[in-house]
Protein backbone atom coordinates (compact mmCIF):
# COMPACT_ATOMS: atom_id res chain seq x y z
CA UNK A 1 16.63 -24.58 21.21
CA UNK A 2 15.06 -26.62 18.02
CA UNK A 3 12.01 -25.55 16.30
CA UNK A 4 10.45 -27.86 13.53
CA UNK A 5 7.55 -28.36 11.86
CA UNK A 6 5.25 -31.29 10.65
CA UNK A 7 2.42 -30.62 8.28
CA UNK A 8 -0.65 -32.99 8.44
CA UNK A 9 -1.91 -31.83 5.76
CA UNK A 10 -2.56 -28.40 3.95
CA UNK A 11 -4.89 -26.48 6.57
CA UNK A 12 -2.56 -28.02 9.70
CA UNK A 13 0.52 -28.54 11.17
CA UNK A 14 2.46 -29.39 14.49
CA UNK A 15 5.26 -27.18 15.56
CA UNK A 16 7.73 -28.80 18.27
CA UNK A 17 9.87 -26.74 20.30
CA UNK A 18 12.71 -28.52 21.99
CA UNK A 19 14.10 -26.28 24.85
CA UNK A 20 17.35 -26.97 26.63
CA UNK A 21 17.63 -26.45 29.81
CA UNK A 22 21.07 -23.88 29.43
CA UNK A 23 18.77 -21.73 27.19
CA UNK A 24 16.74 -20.49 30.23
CA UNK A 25 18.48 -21.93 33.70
CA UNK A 26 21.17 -18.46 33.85
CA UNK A 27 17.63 -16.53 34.01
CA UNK A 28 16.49 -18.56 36.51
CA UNK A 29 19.68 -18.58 38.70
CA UNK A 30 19.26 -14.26 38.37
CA UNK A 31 15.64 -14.77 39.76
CA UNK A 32 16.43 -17.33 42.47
CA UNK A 33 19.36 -15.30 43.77
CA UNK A 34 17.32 -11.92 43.83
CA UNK A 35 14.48 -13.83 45.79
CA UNK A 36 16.84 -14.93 47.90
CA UNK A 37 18.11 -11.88 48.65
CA UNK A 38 14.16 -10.55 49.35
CA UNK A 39 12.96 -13.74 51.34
CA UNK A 40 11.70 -12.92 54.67
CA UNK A 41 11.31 -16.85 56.47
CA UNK A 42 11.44 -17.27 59.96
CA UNK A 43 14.56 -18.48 61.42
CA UNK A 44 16.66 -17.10 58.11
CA UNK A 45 18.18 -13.68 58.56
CA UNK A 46 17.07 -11.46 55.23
CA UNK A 47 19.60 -12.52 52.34
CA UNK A 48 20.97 -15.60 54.24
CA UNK A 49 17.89 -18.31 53.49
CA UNK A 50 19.97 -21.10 51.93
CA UNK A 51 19.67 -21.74 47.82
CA UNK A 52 18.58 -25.03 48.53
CA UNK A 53 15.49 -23.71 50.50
CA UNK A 54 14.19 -21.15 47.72
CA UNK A 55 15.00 -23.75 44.50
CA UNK A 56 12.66 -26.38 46.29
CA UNK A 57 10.11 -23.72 47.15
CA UNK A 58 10.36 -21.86 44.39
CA UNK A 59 12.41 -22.97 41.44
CA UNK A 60 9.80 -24.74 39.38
CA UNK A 61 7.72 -21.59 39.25
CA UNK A 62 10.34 -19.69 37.85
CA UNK A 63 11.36 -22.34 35.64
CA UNK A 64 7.75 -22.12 34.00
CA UNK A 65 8.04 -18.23 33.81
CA UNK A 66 10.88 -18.48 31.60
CA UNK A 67 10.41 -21.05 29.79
CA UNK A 68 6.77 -19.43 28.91
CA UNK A 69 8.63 -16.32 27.69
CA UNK A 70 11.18 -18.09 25.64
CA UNK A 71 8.25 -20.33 23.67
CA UNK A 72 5.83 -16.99 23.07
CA UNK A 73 9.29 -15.33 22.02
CA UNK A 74 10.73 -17.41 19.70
CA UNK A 75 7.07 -18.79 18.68
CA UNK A 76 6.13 -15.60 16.73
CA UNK A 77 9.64 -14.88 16.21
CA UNK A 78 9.69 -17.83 14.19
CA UNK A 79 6.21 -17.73 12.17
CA UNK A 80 7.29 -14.47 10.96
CA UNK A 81 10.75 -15.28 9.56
CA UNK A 82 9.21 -18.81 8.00
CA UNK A 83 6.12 -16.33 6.73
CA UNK A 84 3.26 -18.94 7.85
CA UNK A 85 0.17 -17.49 7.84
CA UNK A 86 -2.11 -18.68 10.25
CA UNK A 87 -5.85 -18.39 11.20
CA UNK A 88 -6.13 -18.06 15.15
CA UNK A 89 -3.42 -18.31 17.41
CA UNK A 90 -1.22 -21.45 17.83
CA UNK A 91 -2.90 -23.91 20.62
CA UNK A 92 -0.68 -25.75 22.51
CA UNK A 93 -0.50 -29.64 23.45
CA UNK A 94 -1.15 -30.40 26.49
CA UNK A 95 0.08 -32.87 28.27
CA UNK A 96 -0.57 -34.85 31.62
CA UNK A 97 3.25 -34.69 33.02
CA UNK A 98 5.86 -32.40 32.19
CA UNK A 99 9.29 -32.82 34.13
CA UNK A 100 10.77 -29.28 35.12
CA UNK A 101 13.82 -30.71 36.02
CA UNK A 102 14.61 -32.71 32.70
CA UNK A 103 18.04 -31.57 30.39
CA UNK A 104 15.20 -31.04 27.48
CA UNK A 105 11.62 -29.53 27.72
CA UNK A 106 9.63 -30.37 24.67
CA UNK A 107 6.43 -28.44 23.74
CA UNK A 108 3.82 -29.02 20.54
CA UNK A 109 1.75 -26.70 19.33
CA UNK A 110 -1.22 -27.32 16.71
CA UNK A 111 -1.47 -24.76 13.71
CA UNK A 112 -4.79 -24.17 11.64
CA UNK A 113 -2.98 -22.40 8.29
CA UNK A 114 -4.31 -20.05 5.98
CA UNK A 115 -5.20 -21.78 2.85
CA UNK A 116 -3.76 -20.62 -0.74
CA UNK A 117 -6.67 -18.96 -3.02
CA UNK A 118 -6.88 -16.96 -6.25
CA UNK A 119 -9.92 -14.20 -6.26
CA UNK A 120 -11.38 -14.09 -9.38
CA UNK A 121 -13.29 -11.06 -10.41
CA UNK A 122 -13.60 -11.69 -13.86
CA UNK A 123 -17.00 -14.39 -13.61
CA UNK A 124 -19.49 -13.80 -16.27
CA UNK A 125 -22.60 -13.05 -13.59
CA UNK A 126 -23.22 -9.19 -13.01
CA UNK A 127 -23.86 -7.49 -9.44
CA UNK A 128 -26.67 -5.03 -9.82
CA UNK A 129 -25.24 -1.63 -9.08
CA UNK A 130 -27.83 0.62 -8.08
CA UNK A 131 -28.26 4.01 -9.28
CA UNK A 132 -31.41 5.13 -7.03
CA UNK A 133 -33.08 8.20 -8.58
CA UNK A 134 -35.74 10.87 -6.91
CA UNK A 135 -39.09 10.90 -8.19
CA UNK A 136 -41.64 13.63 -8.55
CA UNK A 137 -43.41 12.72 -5.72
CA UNK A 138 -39.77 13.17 -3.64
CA UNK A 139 -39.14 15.82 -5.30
CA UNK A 140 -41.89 18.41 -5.05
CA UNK A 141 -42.30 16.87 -1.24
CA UNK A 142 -38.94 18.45 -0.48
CA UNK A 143 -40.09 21.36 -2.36
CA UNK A 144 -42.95 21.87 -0.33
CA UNK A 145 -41.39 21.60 2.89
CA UNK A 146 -38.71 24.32 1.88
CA UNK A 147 -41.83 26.25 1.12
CA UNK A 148 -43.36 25.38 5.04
CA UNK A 149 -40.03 25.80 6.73
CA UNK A 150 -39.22 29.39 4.96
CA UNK A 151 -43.03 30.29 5.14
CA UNK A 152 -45.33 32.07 7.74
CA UNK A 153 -47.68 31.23 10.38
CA UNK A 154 -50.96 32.34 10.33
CA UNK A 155 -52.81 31.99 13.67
CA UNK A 156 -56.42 29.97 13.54
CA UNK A 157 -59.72 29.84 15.34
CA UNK A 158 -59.91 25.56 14.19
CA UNK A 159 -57.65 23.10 12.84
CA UNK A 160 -58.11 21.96 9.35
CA UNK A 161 -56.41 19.03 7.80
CA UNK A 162 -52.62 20.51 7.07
CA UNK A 163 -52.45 22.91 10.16
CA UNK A 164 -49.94 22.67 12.69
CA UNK A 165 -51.80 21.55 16.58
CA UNK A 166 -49.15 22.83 19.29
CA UNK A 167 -49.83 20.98 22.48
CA UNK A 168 -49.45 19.85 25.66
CA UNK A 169 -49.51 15.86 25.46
CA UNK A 170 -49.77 14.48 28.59
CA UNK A 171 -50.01 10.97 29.94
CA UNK A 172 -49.69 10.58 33.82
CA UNK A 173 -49.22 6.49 34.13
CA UNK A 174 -46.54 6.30 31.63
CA UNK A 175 -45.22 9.67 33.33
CA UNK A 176 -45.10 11.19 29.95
CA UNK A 177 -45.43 14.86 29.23
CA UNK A 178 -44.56 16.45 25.69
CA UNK A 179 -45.12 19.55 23.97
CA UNK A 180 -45.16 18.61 20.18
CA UNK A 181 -46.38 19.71 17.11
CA UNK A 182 -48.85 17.73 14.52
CA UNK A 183 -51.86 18.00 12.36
CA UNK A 184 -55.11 16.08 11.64
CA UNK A 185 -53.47 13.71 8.82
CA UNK A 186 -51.63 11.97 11.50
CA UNK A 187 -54.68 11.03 13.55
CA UNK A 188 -56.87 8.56 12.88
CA UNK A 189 -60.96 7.64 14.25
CA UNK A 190 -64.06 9.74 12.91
CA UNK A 191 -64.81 10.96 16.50
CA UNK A 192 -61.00 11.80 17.46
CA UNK A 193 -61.32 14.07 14.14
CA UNK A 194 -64.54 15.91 14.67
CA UNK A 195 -63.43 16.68 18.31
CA UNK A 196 -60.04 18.33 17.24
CA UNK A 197 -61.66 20.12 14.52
CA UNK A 198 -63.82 22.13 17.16
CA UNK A 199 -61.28 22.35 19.12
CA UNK A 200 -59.38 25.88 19.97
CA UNK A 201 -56.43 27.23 21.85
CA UNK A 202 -56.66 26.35 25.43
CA UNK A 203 -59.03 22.99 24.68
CA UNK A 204 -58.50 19.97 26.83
CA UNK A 205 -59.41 16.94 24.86
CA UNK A 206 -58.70 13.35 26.54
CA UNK A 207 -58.21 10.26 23.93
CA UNK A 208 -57.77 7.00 24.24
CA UNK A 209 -54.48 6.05 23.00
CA UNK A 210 -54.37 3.24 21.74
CA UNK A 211 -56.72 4.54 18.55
CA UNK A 212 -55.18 8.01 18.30
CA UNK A 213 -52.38 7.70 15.90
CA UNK A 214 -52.24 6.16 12.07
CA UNK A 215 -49.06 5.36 12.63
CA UNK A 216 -46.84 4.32 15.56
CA UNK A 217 -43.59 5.97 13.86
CA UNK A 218 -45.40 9.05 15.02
CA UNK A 219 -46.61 8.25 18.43
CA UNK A 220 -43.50 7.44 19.19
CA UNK A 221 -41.78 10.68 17.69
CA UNK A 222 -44.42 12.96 19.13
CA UNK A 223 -44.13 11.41 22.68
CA UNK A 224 -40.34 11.13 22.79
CA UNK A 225 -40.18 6.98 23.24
CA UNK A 226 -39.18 4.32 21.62
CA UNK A 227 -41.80 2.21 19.02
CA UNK A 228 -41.30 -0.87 21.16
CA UNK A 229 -42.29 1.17 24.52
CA UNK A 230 -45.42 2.05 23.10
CA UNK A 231 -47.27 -0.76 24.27
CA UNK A 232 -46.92 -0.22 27.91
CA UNK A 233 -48.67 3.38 27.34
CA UNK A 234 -52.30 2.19 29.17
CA UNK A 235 -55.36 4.62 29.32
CA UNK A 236 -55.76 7.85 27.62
CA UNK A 237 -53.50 10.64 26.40
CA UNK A 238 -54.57 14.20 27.52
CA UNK A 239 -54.31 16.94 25.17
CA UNK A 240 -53.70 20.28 25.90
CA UNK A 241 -53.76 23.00 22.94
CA UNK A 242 -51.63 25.84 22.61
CA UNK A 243 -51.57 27.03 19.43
CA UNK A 244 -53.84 26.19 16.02
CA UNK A 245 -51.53 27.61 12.63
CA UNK A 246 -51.64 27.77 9.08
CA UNK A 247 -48.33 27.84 7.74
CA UNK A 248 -48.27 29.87 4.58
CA UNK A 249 -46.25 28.74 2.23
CA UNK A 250 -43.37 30.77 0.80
CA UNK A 251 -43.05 31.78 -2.62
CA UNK A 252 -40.71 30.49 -4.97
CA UNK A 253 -38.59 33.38 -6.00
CA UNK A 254 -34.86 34.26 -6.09
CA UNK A 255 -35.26 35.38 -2.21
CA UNK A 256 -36.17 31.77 -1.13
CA UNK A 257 -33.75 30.06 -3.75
CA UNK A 258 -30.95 32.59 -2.21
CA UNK A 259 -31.59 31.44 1.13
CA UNK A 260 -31.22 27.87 0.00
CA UNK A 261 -28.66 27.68 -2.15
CA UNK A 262 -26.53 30.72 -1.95
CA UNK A 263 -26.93 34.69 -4.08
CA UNK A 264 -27.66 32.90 -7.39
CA UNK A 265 -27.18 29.48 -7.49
CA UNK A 266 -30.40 28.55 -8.73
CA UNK A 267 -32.66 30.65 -10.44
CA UNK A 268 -35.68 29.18 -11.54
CA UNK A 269 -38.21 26.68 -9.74
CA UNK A 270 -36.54 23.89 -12.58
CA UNK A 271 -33.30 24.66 -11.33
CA UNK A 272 -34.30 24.71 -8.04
CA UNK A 273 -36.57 20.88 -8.61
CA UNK A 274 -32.75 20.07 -10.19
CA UNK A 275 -30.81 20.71 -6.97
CA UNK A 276 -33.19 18.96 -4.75
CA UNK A 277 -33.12 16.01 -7.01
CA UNK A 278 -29.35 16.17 -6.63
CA UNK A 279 -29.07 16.30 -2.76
CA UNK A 280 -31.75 13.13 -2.41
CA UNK A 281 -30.26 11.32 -5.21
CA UNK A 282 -26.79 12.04 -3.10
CA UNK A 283 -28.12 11.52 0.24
CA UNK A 284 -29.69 7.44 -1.24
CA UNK A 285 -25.71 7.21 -2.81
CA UNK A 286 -25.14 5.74 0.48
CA UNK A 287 -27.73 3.00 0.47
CA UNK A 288 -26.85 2.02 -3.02
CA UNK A 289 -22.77 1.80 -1.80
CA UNK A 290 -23.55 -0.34 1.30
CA UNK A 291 -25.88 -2.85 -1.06
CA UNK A 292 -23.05 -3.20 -3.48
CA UNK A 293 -20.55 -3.64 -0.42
CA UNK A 294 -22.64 -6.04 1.00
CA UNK A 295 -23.39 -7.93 -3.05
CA UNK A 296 -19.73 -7.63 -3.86
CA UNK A 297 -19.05 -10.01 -0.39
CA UNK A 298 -21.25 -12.80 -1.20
CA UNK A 299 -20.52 -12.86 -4.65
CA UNK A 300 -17.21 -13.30 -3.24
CA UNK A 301 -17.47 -15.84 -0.47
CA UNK A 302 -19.77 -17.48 -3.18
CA UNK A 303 -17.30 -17.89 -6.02
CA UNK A 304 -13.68 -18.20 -3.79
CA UNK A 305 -13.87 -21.53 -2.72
CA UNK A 306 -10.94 -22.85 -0.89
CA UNK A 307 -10.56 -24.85 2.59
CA UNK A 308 -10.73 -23.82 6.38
CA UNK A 309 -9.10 -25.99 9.24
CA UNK A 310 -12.65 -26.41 10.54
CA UNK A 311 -11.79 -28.40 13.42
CA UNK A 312 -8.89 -26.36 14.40
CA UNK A 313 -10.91 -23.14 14.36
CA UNK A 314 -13.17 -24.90 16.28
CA UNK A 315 -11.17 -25.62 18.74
CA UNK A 316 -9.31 -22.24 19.05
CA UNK A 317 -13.07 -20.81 19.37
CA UNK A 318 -13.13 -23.04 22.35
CA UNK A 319 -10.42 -22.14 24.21
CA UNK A 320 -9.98 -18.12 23.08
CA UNK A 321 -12.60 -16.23 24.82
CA UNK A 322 -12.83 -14.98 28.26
CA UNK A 323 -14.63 -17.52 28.89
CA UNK A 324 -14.22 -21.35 27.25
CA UNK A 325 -17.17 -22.88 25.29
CA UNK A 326 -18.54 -26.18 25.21
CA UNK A 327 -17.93 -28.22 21.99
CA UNK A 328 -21.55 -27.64 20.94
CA UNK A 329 -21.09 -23.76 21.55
CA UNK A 330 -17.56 -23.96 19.70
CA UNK A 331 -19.63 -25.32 16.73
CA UNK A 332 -22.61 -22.94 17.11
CA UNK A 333 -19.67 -20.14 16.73
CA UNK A 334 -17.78 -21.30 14.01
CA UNK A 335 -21.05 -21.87 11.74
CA UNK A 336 -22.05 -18.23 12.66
CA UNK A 337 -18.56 -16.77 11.92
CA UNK A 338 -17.20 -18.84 8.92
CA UNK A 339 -18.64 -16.50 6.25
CA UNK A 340 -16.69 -13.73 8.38
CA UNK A 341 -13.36 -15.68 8.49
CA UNK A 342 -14.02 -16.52 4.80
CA UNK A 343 -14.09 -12.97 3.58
CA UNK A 344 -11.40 -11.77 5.87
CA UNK A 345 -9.17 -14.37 3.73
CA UNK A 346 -10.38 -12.74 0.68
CA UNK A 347 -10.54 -9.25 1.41
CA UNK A 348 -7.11 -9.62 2.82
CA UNK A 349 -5.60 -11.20 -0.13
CA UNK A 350 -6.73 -8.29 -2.50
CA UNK A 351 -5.73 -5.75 -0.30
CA UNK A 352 -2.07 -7.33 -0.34
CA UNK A 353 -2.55 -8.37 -3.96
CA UNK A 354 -3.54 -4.55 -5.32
CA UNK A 355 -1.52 -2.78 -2.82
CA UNK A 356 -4.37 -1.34 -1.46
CA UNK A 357 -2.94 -0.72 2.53
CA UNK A 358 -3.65 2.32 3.94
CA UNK A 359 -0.89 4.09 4.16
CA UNK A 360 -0.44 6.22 7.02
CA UNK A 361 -0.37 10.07 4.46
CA UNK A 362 -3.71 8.79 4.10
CA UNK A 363 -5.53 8.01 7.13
CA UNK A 364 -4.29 11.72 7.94
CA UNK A 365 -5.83 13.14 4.88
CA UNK A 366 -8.63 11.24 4.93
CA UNK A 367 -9.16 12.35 8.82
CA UNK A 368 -8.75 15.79 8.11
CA UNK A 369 -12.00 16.05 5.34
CA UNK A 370 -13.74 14.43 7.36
CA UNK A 371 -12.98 17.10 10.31
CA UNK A 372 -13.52 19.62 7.55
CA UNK A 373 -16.56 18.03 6.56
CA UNK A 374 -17.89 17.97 10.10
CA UNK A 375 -17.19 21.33 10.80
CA UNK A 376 -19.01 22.09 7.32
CA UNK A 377 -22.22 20.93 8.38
CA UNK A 378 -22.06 23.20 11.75
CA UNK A 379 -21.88 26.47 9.40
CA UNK A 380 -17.65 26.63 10.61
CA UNK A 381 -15.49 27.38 8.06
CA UNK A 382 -12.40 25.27 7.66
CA UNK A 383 -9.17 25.98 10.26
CA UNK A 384 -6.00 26.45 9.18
CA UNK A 385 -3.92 24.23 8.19
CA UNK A 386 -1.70 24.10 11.32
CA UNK A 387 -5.01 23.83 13.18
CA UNK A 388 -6.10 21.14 11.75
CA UNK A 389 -3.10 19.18 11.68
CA UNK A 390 -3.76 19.41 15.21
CA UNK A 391 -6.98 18.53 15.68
CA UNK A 392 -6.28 15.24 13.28
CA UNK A 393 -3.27 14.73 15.87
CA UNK A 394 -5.57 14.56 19.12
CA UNK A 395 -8.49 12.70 17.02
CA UNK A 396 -5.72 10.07 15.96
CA UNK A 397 -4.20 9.55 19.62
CA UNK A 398 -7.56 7.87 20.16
CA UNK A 399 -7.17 4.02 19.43
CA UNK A 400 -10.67 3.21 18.66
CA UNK A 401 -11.45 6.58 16.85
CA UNK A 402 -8.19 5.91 14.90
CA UNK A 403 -9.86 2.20 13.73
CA UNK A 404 -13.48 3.64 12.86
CA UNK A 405 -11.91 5.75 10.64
CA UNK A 406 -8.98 3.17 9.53
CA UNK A 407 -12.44 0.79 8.55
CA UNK A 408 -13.97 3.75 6.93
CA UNK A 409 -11.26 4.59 4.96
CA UNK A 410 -10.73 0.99 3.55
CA UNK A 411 -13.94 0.05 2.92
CA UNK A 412 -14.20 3.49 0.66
CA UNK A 413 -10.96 1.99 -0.91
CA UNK A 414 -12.51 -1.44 -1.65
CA UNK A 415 -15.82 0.49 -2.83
CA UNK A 416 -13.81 1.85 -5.25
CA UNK A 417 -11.73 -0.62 -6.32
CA UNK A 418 -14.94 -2.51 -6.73
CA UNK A 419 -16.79 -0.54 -8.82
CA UNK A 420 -13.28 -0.49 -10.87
CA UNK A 421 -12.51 -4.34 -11.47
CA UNK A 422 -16.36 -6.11 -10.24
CA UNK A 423 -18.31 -7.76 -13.00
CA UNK A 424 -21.50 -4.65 -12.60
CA UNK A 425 -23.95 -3.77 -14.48
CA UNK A 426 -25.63 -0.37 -13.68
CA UNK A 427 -29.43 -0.19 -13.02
CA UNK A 428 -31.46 3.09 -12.49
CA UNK A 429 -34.55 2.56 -9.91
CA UNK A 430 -37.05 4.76 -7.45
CA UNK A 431 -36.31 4.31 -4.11
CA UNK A 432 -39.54 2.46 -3.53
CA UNK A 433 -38.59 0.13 -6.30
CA UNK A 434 -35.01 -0.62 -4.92
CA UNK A 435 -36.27 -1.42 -1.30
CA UNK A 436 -38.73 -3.52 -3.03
CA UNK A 437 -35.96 -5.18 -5.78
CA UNK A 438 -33.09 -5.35 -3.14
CA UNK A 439 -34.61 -6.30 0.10
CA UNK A 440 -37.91 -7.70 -1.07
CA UNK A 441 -40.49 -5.23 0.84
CA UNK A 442 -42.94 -3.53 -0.24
């Protein structure tokens, strides 16, 4: 067997695999005699059909067979001791006769390779790292609803603006029948209004729906649908009350700020204003990590600029699926996924470049705070150490749980490595004012 190469230029080449016929025709003797052996034809007792009678019905079949294992064999087998890095899988030739029986069997292959890059962090514009911070407003929200959900309920005749309606919500077309909770702020029409505010427990009020709610976020939360389902909701929505309360709110004293935050954690209403700044300040962390994430890979697909075998990709898109693609679909594809195959390159060369692999210590750890973490949030306190080893055991025997966490774990390490070596510069906003800066909504 011979195996050479022809570049046409830097982004492709031609591999040629010359295969002689002794390298596979012992295989396909083995398989010929052990059909033989297994042929039932009439007129032939079992295991006496003459050779010549399976070879012609059967001989260029095998022949294939083999000759496809030897050429996906020795096809990787060779890419990896030559180390050529390719994009796609190598396509093969085809070609309109191919002679089974010939001495020599000769097979091309087209190669789109991975072109050679630098990444170069060091460029004089600045990402925007956001720092989002909690305002007032946020702030003494929270506050309040610590004081509503540790507070008390004080049974009323009427509702007034801010008390809690328990009802029956009921809506027989769109077969939709609710209890939820609400108050007078989320409704909207003068005459909706004065009718709940003489309403009592046990009142059935009937509204028409489409003018009930300010806003459909709560329709649809109240009503257990989705926003976009909302429109097929015809006619009116029938209210039934249960209950009318005030909800007293609690006072801020060590008791609540105990119950909160743990036998003196905080003890003043500043501390306690500090700690819920912390948790929403922690809780929009996120947000700001995904927008650098996301900043960070167009800054880098914007100012790498190398190459792609366009037309190979193209044509590998074509002919990879479960299904092949028309040229114009092939093209569609490739415009939609070049940014992705462009940052793949990238992100891949800085992972090898900065030794950032995951290393297999670390999946393990990293699988286990998350467990911990998980467990955390249901009140459990951490297992032991044996017991947790495994749980991580039984989470990791699951391929695609393995990945989302694999994916997870890497783009923390890239996070970090960006926020290490990226050209940032640090920028302290609201929240309204980053949705507003970063995503350009008011």
């Amino acid at each position: 067997m011979k195996i050479s190469r022809k570049d046409n230029d830097a982004l492709n080449a031609l591999l040629t695999i010359d295969i002689d016929r002794k390298d596979f025709s012992e295989k396909v003797d083995v398989v010929l005699s052990d059909y033989r052996k297994q042929a039932n034809i009439p007129g032939f007792r079992k295991g006496h059909v003459p050779m010549g009678l399976i070879k012609k019905q059967y001989e260029t079949a095998v022949t294939a067979e083999e000759v496809n294992k030897l050429l996906q064999e020795n096809l990787e087998k060779y890419l990896k001791e030559e180390k050529i890095d390719i994009l796609g899988n190598p396509l093969p030739v085809m070609k309109e006769v191919l002679d089974w029986t010939a001495e020599t069997l000769s097979f091309d292959f087209e190669l789109g390779l991975s072109p050679a890059f630098e990444v170069d962090l060091s460029g004089k514009k600045k990402i925007t790292h956001y720092q989002i911070t909690a305002d007032d407003k946020m702030i003494n929200e929270q506050l309040t609803h610590y004081q509503k959900q540790h507070g008390k309920l004080i049974p009323r005749e009427n509702p007034k603006d801010d008390f809690e309606i328990n009802a029956v919500l009921k809506n027989e077309a769109a077969e939709i029948e609710v209890t939820a909770t609400f108050d007078l702020t989320q409704i909207t029409g003068k005459r909706n209004l004065e009718e709940l505010k003489k309403a009592t427990v046990g009142s059935k009020l009937s509204f028409a729906f489409k003018k009930l709610f300010k806003e459909d976020a709560t329709a649809a939360r109240l009503l257990g649908v989705a926003e976009d389902k909302l429109k097929e909701i015809e006619g009116d929505i029938a209210i039934e009350i249960k209950e009318i309360n005030e909800r007293e709110l609690a006072e801020l004293n060590q008791e609540l700020f105990d119950k909160l935050f743990g036998p003196g954690t905080v003890k003043s209403e500043a501390e306690m204003k500090e700690k819920i700044k912390e948790g929403i300040e922690k809780q929009f962390q996120q947000q700001s990590e995904q927008k650098l994430l996301n900043d960070v890979t167009e800054y880098l697909i914007d100012n790498t600029s190398f190459d792609l075998p366009a037309e190979f990709l193209k044509k590998w898109m074509q002919n990879s699926g479960k299904e092949p693609l028309t040229a114009v679909q092939a093209e569609e594809e490739y415009e939609r996924s070049e940014k992705g195959i462009r940052y793949q390159l990238i992100e891949g060369k800085l992972i090898m470049k900065h030794d950032l692999q995951i290393k297999f210590e670390e999946l393990k750890d990293y699988a286990k705070e998350m467990i911990t973490l998980q467990m955390a949030q249901y009140g459990q306190p951490a297992p032991p150490e044996e017991e947790l080893d495994g749980i991580v055991a039984r989470v990791m025997s699951n391929q695609e749980e393995t990945r989302r966490i694999s994916d997870q774990l890497m783009s923390n390490k890239l996070l970090d490595f960006f926020k290490a070596n990226a050209p940032l510069k640090e920028k302290k906003v609201t929240f309204d004012a980053f949705v507003k800066e970063a995503y350009g909504k008011a």
